[in-house]
Protein backbone atom coordinates (compact mmCIF):
# COMPACT_ATOMS: atom_id res chain seq x y z
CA UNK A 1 43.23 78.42 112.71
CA UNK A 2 45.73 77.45 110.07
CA UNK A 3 45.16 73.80 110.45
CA UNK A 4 41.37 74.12 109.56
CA UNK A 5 42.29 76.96 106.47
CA UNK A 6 44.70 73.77 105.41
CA UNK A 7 41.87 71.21 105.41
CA UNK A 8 39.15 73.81 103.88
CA UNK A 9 42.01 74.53 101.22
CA UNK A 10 42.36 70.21 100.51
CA UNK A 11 38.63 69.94 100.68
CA UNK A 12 38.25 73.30 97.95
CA UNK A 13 41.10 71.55 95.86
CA UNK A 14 39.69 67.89 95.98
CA UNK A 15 36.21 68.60 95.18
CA UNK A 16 37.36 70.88 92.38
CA UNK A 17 39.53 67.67 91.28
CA UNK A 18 42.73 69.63 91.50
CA UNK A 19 44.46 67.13 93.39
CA UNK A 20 46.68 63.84 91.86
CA UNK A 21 46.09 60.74 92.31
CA UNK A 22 48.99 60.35 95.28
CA UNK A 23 47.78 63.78 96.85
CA UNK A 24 44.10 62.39 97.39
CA UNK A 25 45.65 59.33 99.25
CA UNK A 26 47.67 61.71 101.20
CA UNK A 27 44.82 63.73 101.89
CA UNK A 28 42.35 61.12 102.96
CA UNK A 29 45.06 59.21 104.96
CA UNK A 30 45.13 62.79 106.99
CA UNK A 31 41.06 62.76 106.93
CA UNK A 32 41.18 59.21 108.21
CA UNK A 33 43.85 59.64 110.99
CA UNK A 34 42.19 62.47 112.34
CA UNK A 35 38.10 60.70 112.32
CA UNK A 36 37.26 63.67 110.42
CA UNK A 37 36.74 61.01 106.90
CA UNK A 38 33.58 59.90 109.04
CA UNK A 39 31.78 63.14 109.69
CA UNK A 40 31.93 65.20 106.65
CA UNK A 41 29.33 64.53 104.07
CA UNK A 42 28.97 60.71 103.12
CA UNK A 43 31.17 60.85 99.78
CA UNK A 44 34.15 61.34 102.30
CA UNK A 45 33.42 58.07 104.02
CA UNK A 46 32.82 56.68 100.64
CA UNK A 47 36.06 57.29 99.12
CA UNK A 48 37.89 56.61 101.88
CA UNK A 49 36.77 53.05 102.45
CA UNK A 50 37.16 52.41 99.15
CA UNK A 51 40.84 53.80 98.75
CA UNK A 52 41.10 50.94 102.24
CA UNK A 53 39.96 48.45 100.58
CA UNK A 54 41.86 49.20 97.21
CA UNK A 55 44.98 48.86 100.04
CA UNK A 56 45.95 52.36 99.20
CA UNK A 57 45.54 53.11 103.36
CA UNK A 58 44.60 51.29 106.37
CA UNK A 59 41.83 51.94 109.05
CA UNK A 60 44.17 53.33 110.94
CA UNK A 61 45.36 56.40 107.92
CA UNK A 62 48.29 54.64 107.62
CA UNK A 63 49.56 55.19 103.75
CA UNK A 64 50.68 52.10 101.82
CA UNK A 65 53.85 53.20 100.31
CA UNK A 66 54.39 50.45 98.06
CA UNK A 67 50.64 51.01 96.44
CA UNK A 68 50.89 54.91 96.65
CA UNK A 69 54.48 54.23 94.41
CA UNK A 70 52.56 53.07 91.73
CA UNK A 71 50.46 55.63 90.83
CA UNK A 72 51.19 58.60 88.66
């Protein structure tokens, strides 16, 4: 149970845009390692594409340290 209160608690915090920049990549980087960016609701799958294709992750979740560095 306190692996799902965790993700309801990222998913409460995101959409209520309390997260930084670097804590959103962190956060879909966990949604896309575990599938779970490609089943909620379609902004999910949205952002996390684009934050792959900005390079931020890769397909796989993987977090691009050298990108996520640059951000505030």
């Amino acid at each position: 149970m306190g692996k799902k209160k965790d993700l309801v608690d990222k998913i409460i915090a995101w959409e209520h845009g309390e997260l930084s920049d670097k804590d959103t990549v962190r956060f879909f980087a966990e949604l896309v390692k575990s599938g779970q960016a490609w089943s909620l609701q379609g902004t999910y799958g949205r952002t996390a594409m684009s934050l792959i294709k900005q390079g931020y992750i890769t397909k796989s979740g993987k977090i691009n340290k050298k990108k996520l560095s640059e951000l505030m």
